[in-house]
Protein backbone atom coordinates (compact mmCIF):
# COMPACT_ATOMS: atom_id res chain seq x y z
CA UNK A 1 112.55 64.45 100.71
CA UNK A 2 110.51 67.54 102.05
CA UNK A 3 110.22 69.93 99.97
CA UNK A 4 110.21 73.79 101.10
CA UNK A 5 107.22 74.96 98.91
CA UNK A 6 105.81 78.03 100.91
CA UNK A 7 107.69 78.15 103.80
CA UNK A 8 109.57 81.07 104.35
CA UNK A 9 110.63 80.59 108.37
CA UNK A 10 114.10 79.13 108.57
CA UNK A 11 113.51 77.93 111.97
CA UNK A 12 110.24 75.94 110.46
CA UNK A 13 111.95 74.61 107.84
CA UNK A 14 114.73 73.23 110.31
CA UNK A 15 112.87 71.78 112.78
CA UNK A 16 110.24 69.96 110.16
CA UNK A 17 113.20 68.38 108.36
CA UNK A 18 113.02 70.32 104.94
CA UNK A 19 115.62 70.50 102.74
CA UNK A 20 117.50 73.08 102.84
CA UNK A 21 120.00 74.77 99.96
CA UNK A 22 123.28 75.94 102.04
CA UNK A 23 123.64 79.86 101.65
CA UNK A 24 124.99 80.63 105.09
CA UNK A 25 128.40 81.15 103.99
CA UNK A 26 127.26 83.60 102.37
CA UNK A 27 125.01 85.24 105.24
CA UNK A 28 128.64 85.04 107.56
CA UNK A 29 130.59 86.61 104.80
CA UNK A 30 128.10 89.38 104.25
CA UNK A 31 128.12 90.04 108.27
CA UNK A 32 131.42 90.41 108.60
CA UNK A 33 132.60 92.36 106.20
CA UNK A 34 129.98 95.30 105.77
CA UNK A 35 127.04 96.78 107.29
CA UNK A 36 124.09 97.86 105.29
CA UNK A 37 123.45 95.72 102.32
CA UNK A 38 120.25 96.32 99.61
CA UNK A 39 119.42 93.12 97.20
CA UNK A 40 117.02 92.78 94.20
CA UNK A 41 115.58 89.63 92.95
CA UNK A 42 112.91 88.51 91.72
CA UNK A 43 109.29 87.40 93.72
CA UNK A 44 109.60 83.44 94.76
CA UNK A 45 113.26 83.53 94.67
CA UNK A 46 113.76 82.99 98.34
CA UNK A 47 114.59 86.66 99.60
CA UNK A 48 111.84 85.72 102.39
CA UNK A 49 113.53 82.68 103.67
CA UNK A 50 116.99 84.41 102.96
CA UNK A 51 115.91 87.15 105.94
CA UNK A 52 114.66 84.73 108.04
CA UNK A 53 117.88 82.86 108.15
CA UNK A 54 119.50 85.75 108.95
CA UNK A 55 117.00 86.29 111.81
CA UNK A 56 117.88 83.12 113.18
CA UNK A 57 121.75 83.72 112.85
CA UNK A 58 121.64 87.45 114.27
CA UNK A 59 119.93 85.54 117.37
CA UNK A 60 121.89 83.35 118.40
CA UNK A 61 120.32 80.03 117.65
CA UNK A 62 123.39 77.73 117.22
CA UNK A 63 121.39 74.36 117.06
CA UNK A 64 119.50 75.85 114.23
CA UNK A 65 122.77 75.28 112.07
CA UNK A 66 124.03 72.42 112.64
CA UNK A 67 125.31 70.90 109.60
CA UNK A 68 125.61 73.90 108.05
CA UNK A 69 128.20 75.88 106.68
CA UNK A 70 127.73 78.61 109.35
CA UNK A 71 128.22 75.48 112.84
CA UNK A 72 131.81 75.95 111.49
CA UNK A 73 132.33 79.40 110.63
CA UNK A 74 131.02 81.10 113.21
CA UNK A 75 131.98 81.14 117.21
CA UNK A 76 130.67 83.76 119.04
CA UNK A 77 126.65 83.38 118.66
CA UNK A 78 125.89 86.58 119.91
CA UNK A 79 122.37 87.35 119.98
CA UNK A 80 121.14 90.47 118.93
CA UNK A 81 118.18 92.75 119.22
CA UNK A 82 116.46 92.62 115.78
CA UNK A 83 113.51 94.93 113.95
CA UNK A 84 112.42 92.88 111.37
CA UNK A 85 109.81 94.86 109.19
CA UNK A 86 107.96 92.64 106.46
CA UNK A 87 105.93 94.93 104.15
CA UNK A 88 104.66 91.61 102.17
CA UNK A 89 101.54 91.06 103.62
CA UNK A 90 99.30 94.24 103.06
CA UNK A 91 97.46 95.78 100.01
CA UNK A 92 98.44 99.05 100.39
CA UNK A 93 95.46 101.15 98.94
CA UNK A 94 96.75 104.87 100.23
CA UNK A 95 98.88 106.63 102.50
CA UNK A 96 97.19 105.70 105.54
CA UNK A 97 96.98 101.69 105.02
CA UNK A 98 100.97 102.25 104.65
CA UNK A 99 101.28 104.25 108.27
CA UNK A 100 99.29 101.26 109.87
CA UNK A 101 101.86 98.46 108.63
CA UNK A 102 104.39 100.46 110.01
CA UNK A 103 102.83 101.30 113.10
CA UNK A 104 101.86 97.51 113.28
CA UNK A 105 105.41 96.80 113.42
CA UNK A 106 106.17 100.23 115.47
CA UNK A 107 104.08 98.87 118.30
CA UNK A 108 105.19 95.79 118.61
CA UNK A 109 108.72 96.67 118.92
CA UNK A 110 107.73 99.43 121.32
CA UNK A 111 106.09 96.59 123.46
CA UNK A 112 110.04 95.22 123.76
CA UNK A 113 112.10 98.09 124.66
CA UNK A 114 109.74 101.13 125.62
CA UNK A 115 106.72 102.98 124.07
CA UNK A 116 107.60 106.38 125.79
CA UNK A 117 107.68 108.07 122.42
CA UNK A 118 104.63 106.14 120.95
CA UNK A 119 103.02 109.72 120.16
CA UNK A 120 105.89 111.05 118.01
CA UNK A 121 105.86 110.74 113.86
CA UNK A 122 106.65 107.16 112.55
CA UNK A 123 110.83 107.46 111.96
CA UNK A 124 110.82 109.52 115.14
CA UNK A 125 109.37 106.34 116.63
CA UNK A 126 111.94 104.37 114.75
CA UNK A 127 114.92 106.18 115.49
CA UNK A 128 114.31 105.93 119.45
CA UNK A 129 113.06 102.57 119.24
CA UNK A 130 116.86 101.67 117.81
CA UNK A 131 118.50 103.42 120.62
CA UNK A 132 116.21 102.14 123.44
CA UNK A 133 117.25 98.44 121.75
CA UNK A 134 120.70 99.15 121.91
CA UNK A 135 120.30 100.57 125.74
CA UNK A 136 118.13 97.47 126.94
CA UNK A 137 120.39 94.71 125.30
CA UNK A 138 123.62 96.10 125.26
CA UNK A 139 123.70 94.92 121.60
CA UNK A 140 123.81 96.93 118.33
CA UNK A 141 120.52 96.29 116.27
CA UNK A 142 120.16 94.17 113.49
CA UNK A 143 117.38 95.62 110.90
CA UNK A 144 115.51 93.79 108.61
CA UNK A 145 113.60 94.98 106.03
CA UNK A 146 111.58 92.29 103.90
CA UNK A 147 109.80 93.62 100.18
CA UNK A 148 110.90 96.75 101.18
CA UNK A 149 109.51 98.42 97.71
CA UNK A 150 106.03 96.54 97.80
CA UNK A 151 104.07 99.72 98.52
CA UNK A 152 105.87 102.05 95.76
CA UNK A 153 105.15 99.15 93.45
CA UNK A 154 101.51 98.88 94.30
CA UNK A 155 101.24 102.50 93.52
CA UNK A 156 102.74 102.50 89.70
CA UNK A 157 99.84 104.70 87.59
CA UNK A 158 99.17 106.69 90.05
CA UNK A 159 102.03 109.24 90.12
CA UNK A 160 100.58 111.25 93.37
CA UNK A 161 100.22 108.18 95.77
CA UNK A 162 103.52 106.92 94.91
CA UNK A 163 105.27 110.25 95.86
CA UNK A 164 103.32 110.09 99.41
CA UNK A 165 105.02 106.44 99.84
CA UNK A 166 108.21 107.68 98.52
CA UNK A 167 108.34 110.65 101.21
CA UNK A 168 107.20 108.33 104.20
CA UNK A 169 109.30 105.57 103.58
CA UNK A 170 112.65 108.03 102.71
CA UNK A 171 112.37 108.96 105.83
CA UNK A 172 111.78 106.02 107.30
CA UNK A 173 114.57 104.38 106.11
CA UNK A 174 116.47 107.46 106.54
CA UNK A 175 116.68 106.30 110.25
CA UNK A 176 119.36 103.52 109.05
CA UNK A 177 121.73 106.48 108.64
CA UNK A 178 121.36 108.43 111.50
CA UNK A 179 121.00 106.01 113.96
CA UNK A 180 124.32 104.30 112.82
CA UNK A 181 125.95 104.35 115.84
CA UNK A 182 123.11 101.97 117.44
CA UNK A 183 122.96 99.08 114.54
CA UNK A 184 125.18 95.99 113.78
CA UNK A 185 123.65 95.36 110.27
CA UNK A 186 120.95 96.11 107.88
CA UNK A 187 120.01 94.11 105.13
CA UNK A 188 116.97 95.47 102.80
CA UNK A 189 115.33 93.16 100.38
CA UNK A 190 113.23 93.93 97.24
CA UNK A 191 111.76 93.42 93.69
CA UNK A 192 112.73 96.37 91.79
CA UNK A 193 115.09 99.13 92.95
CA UNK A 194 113.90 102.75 93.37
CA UNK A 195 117.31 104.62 93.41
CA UNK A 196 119.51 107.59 93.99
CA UNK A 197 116.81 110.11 93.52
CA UNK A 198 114.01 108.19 95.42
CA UNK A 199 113.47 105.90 98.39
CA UNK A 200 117.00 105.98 99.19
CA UNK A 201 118.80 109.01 98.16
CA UNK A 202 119.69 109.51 101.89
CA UNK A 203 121.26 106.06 102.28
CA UNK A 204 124.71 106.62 100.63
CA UNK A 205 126.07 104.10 102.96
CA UNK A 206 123.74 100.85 101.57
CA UNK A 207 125.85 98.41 99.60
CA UNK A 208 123.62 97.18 96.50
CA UNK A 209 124.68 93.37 96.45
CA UNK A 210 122.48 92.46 93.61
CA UNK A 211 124.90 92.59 90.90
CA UNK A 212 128.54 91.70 92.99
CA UNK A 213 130.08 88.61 92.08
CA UNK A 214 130.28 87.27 95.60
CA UNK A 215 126.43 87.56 96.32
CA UNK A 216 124.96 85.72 92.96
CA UNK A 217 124.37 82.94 94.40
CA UNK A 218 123.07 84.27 97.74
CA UNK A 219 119.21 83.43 96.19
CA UNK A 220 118.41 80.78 93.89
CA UNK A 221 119.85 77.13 93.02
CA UNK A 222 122.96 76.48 91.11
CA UNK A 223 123.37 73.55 88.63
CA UNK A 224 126.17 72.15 91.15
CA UNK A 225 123.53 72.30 93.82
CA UNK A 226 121.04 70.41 92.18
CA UNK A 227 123.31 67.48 91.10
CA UNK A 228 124.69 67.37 94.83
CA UNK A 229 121.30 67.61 96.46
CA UNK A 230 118.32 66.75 94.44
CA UNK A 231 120.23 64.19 91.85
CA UNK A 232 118.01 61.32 93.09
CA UNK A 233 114.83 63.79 92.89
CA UNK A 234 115.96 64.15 89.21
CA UNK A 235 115.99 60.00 88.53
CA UNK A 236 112.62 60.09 89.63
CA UNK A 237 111.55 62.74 87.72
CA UNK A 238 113.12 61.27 84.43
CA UNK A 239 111.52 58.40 85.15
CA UNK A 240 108.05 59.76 85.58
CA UNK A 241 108.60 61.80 82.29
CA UNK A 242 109.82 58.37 80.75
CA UNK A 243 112.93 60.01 79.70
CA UNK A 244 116.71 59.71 80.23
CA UNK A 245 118.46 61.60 83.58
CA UNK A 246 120.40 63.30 81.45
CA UNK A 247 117.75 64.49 79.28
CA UNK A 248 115.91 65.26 82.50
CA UNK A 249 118.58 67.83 83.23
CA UNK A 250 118.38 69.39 79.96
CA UNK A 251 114.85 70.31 80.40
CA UNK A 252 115.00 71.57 83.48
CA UNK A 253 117.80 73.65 82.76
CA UNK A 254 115.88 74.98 79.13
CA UNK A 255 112.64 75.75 81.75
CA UNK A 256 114.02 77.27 84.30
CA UNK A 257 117.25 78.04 84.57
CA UNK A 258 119.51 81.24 82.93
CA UNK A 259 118.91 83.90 85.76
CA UNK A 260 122.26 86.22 85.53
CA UNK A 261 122.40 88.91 87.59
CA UNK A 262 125.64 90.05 86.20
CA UNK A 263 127.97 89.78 83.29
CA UNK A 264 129.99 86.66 82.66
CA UNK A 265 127.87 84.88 85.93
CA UNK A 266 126.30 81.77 86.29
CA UNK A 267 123.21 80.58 85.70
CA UNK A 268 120.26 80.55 88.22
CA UNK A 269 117.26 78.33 88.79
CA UNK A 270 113.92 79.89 90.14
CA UNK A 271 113.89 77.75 93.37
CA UNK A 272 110.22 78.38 93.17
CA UNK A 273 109.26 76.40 89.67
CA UNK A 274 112.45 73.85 90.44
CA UNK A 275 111.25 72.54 93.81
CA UNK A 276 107.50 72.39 92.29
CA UNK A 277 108.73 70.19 89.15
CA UNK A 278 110.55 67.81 91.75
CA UNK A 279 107.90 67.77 94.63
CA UNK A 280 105.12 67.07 91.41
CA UNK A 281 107.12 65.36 89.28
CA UNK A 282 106.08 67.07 86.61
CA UNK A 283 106.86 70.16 84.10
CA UNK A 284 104.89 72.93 84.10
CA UNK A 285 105.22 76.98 84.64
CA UNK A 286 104.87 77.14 88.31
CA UNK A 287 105.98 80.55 88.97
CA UNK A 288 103.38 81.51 86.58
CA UNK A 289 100.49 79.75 87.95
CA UNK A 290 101.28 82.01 91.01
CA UNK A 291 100.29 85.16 89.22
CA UNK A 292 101.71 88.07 87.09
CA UNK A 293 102.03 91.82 88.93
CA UNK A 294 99.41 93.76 87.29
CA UNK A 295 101.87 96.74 87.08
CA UNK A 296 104.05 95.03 84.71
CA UNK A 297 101.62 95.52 82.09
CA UNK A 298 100.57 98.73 82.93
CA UNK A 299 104.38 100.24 83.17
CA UNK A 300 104.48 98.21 79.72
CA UNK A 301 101.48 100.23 78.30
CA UNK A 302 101.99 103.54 80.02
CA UNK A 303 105.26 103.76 78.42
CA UNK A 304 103.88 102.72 74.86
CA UNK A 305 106.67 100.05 74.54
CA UNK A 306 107.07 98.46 71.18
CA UNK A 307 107.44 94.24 72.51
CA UNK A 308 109.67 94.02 69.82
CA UNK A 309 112.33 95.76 71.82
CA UNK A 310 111.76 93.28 74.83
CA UNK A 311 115.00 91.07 73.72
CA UNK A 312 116.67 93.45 71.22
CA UNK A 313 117.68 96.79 73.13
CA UNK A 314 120.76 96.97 74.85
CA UNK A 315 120.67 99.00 78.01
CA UNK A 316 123.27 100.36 80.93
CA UNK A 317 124.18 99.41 83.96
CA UNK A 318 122.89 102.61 85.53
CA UNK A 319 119.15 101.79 83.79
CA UNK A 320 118.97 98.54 85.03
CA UNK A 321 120.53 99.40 88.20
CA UNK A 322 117.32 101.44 88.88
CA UNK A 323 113.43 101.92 87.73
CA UNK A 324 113.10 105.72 88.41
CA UNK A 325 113.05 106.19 85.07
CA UNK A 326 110.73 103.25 84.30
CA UNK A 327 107.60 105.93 83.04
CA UNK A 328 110.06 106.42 79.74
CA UNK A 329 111.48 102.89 79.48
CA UNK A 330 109.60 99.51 81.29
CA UNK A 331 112.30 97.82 80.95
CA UNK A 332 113.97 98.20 84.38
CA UNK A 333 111.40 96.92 85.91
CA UNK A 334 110.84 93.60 83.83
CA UNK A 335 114.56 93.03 84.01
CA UNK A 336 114.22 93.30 88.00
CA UNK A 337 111.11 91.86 87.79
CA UNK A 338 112.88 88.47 86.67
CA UNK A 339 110.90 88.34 83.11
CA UNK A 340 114.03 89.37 81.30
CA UNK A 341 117.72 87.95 82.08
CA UNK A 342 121.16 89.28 81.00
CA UNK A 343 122.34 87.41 78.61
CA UNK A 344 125.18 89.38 77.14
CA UNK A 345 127.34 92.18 77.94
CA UNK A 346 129.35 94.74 75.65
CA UNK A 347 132.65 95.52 77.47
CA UNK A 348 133.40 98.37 75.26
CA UNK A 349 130.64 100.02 75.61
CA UNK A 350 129.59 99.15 79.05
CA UNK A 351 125.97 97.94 77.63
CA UNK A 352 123.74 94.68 78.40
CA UNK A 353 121.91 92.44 76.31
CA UNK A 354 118.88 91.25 77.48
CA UNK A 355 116.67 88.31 76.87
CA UNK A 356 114.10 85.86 78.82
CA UNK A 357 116.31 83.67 81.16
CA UNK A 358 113.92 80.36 80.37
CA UNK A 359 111.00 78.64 78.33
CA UNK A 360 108.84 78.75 81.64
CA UNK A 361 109.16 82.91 81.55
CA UNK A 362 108.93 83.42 77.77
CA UNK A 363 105.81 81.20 77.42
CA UNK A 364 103.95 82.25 80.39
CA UNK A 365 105.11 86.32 80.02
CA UNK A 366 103.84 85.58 75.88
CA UNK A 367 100.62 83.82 76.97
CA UNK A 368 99.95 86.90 79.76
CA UNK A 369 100.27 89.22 77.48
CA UNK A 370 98.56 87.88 74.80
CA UNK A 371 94.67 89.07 75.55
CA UNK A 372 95.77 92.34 77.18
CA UNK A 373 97.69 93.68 73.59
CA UNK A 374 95.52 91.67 70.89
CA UNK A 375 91.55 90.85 70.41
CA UNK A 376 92.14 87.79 71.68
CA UNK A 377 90.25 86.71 74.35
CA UNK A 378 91.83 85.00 77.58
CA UNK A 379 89.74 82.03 77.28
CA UNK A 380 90.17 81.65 73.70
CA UNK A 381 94.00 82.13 73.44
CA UNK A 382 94.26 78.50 73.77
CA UNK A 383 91.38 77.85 70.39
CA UNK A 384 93.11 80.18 68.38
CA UNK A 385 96.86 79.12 69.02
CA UNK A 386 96.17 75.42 68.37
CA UNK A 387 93.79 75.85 65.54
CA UNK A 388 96.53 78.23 64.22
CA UNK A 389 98.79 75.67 64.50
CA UNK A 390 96.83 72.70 63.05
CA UNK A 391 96.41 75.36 59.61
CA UNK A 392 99.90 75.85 59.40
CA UNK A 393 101.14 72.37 59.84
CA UNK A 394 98.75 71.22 57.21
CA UNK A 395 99.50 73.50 54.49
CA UNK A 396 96.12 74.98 55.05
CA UNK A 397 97.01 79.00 54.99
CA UNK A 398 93.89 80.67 53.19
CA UNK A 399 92.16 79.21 56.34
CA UNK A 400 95.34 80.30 58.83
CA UNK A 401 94.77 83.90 57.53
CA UNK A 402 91.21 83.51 57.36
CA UNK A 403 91.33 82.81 60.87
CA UNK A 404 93.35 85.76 61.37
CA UNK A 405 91.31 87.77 59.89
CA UNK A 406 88.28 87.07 61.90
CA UNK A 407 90.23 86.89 65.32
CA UNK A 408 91.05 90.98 64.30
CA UNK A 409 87.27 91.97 62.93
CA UNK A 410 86.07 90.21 66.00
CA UNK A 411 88.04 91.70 68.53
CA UNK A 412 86.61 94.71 71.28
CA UNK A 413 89.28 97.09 70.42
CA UNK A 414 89.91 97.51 73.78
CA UNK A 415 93.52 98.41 72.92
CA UNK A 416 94.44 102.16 72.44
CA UNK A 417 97.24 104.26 71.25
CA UNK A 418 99.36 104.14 67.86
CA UNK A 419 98.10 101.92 65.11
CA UNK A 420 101.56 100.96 64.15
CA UNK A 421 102.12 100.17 67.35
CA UNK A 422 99.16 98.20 68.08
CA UNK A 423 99.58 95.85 64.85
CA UNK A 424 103.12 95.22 65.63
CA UNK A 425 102.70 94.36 69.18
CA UNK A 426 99.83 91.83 68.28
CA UNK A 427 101.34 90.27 65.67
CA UNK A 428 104.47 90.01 67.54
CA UNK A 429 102.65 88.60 70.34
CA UNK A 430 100.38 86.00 67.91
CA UNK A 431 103.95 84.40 66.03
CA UNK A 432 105.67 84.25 69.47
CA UNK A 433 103.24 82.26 70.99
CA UNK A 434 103.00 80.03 67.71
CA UNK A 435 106.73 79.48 67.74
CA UNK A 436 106.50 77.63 71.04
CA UNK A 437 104.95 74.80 68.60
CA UNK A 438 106.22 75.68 65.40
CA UNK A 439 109.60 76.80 63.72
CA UNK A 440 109.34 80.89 63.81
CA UNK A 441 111.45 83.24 62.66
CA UNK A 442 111.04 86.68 62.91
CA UNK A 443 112.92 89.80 61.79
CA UNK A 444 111.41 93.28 62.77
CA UNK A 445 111.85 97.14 61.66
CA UNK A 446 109.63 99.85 62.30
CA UNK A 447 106.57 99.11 60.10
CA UNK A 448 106.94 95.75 58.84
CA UNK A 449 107.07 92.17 60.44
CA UNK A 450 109.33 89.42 58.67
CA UNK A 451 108.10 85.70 59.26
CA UNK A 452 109.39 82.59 58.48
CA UNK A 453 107.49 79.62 59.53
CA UNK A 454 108.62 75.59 59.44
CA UNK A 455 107.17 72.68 60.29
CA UNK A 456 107.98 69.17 58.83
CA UNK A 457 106.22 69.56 55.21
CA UNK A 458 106.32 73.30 55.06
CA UNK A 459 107.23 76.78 54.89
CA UNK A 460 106.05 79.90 55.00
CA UNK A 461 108.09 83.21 53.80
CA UNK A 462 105.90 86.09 55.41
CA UNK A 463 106.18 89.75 54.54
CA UNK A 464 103.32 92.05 56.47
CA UNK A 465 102.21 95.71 55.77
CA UNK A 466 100.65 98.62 57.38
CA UNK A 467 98.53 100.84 54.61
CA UNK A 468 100.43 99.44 52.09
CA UNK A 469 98.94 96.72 49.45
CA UNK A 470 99.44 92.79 49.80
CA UNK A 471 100.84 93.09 46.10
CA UNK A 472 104.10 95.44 47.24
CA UNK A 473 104.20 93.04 50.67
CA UNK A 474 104.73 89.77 48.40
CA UNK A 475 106.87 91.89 45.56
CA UNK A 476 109.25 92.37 48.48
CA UNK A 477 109.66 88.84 49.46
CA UNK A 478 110.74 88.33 45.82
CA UNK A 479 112.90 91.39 45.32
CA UNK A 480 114.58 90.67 48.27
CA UNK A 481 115.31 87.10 47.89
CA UNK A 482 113.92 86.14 51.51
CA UNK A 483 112.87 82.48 49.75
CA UNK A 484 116.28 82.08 48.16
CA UNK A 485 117.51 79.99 51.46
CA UNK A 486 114.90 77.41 51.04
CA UNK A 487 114.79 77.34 47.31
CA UNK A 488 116.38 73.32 47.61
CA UNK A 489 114.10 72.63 50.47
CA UNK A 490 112.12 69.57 49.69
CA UNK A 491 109.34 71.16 52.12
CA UNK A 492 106.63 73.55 50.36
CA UNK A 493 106.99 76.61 50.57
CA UNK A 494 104.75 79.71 50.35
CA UNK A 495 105.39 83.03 50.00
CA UNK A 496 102.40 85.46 51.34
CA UNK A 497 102.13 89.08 51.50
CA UNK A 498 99.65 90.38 53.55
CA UNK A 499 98.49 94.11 54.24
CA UNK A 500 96.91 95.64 57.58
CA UNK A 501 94.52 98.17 57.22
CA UNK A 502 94.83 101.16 60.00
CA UNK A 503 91.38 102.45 58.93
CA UNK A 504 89.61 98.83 59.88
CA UNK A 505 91.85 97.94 62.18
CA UNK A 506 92.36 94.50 60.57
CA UNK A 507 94.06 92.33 57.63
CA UNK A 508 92.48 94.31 54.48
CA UNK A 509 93.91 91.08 52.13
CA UNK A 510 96.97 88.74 51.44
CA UNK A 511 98.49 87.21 48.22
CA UNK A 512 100.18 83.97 47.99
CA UNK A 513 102.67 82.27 45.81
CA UNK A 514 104.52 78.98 45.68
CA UNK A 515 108.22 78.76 44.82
């Protein structure tokens, strides 16, 4: 089996003999019942090969689909004119690198069906472009528009750039509108969505598909489609991993499955990291080792965000709908971002739950974050975790805190803003990316971190302060009775208070007790 790693052209794919997951049904339904569609997923998620398919369909190439859900559906093959813009491949560094993509694409569509306006402003260009298509062809134009949002996102931080892209590419798109009479369909892809007060506030006629029912599926791999297409892909893997099919199955489903795009939906594979693990024949967090947007962190930081909230605040559908108000809450733009999945849904109240969709998104999105919020460097996160980890499984936790106490006085202090803040965030960070190895359980209030820690001859009943004294940290544990469910364990346990000192910047001292 050929696997479709990288390649993005449906015609490519075709003709080479990949394999191919069948969303055409899907393509025919959406182009003949509507017009102008918008649709958010993540990166790697196959938007790319998605628009090329469409390409293909919207020009006529019958032979192309053979096979395929679309050979019976559709009869007429028309071919259309199409302006397919792909904003993917640029670093877009200021106003003018974003004018020369789109006069890139300006020019080479003025080559086709007349350049007499080629001196007019860029969506002047556009608009007559669409209507010299239309007059040439006899066809209504099919538009295309591929990462749509990849300039506005390289510009997050810097407030006045982003507003230049914003007013260029309003009313470039604003073309879609006005020149309605001229185009047969518009489909616009992206990462995040920039909304009703932005990029699109003139497009009141673009159908957002990203949440609908009958579009989930329109990106991504289902669990049917992997047992009717790769099921013999997934007997080799099991037997490469020396394990069962079945338990084969499991793990890929703990690693990379549990994308929902809506409430009461399915669950989605990343077709990235899935294909990978089956080419490879082998786990591990592909869509990681392709890289992390830098301006996920930085929204993260700009907006001060307490990572304890990451899985624990429930939001609307109007806030995760759209990230124009991501400078006061990041969270948007990770859940469009694919880092965070729903995972619930409050019908009364109309509010989501959110949560990482996988184990290949929480660990990798832990371990990115990990030298960016604590003292921890990036080529020591690996030392500290497993020597960490080798303390706690052997009962040895004067030297775990010890450690811990050296990995804080050590540390650059590179990290600004509230102390609070900063100790929460790094602790929370530090026990999350133990608990990948270890038992961890955490409850959190502003202030104070709760951990519980179990391995196979221990555990640990943690209570940490800020400014306060390791004394009133392990009095609480006691008071409180956080022990009491482990008082018949036959494990050891510990109780440990420990205080962090604002004024250092570290742990000032811990206390420990066995029950």
């Amino acid at each position: 089996m050929k696997y479709p790693i990288g390649i993005q052209n449906f015609e490519k794919l075709i003709n080479d003999g990949y394999v191919y997951v069948d969303k055409t049904a899907l393509i025919y339904k959406l182009a003949t019942s509507g017009n102008y569609y918008f649709l958010s997923r993540p990166r790697r998620f196959g938007k790319s090969l998605l628009i090329s398919t469409m390409e293909a369909y919207f020009s006529g190439k019958r032979e192309l689909f053979r096979g395929l859900a679309m050979a019976d559906l559709e009869k007429d093959w028309t071919e259309y004119p199409i302006l397919h813009l792909d904003l993917n491949s640029r670093l877009y560094e200021n106003a003018e690198s974003l004018k020369l993509e789109l006069n890139k694409h300006l020019e080479m569509w003025e080559h086709l069906y007349g350049d007499e306006f080629k001196d007019r402003a860029l969506e002047e260009r556009f608009y007559h472009i669409i209507s010299k298509a239309y007059e040439k062809t006899g066809q209504r134009v099919v538009i295309l528009v591929d990462e749509y949002d990849k300039p506005m996102l390289q510009a997050i931080g810097n407030a006045a750039l982003q507003d230049e892209y914003r007013n260029i590419l309003k009313a470039f798109y604003s073309v879609l509108k006005t020149q309605d009479r001229y185009i047969r369909f518009a489909f616009l892809t992206g990462v995040t969505k920039f909304g009703k007060v932005s990029v699109f506030s003139d497009l009141n006629n673009l159908e957002d598909i990203s949440m609908l029912a009958d579009y989930i599926e329109i990106c991504g791999i289902t669990e049917q489609e992997i047992h009717r297409i790769f099921d013999d892909e997934v007997g080799k893997l099991a037997e490469n991993e020396n394990i069962s099919k079945e338990e084969c199955y499991e793990k890929l489903k703990i690693s990379y499955d549990g994308y929902h795009f809506r409430q009461k939906s399915i669950g989605l594979y990343n077709p990235f990291s899935l294909l990978n693990t089956l080419k490879n024949r082998e786990f591990r967090d592909y869509w990681f080792e392709t890289g992390t947007p830098s301006f996920l962190v930085q929204v993260l930081q700009n907006a001060d965000y307490d990572l304890n909230d990451l899985q624990n605040e429930p939001v609307s559908a109007d806030l995760i709908n759209s990230v124009d108000s991501m400078a006061r809450n990041p969270i948007p733009v990770i859940y469009q971002s694919g880092y965070l999945t729903i995972k619930g849904y409050d019908e009364r109240f109309k509010r989501y739950n959110l949560g990482f969709p996988n184990e290949e998104v929480e660990n990798g999105f832990i371990k990115y974050l990990l030298p960016l919020y604590t003292p921890v460097e990036e080529h020591k996160t690996e030392f500290y975790i497993i020597n960490f980890i080798d303390d706690i499984e052997h009962g040895r936790i004067d030297s775990f805190l010890e450690r811990l106490q050296t990995l804080f006085a050590d540390g650059d202090y590179r990290i600004t803003g509230k102390m609070e803040k900063y100790f929460q965030n790094s602790m929370y960070l530090i026990f999350k990316m133990m608990g990948f190895y270890v038992d961890v359980e955490r409850t959190t209030s502003r202030g104070r971190i709760d951990i519980i820690m179990k391995t196979k001859d221990y555990i640990y009943v943690m209570e940490l302060k800020l400014d306060g004294t390791a004394e009133d940290a392990l009095r609480q544990i006691e008071d409180n009775g956080y022990a009491e469910p482990f008082r018949n364990d036959p494990r050891q346990l510990y109780m440990i208070g420990v205080n962090f000192s604002s004024e250092t910047r570290g742990i000032e001292k811990w206390k420990i007790k066995t029950l």
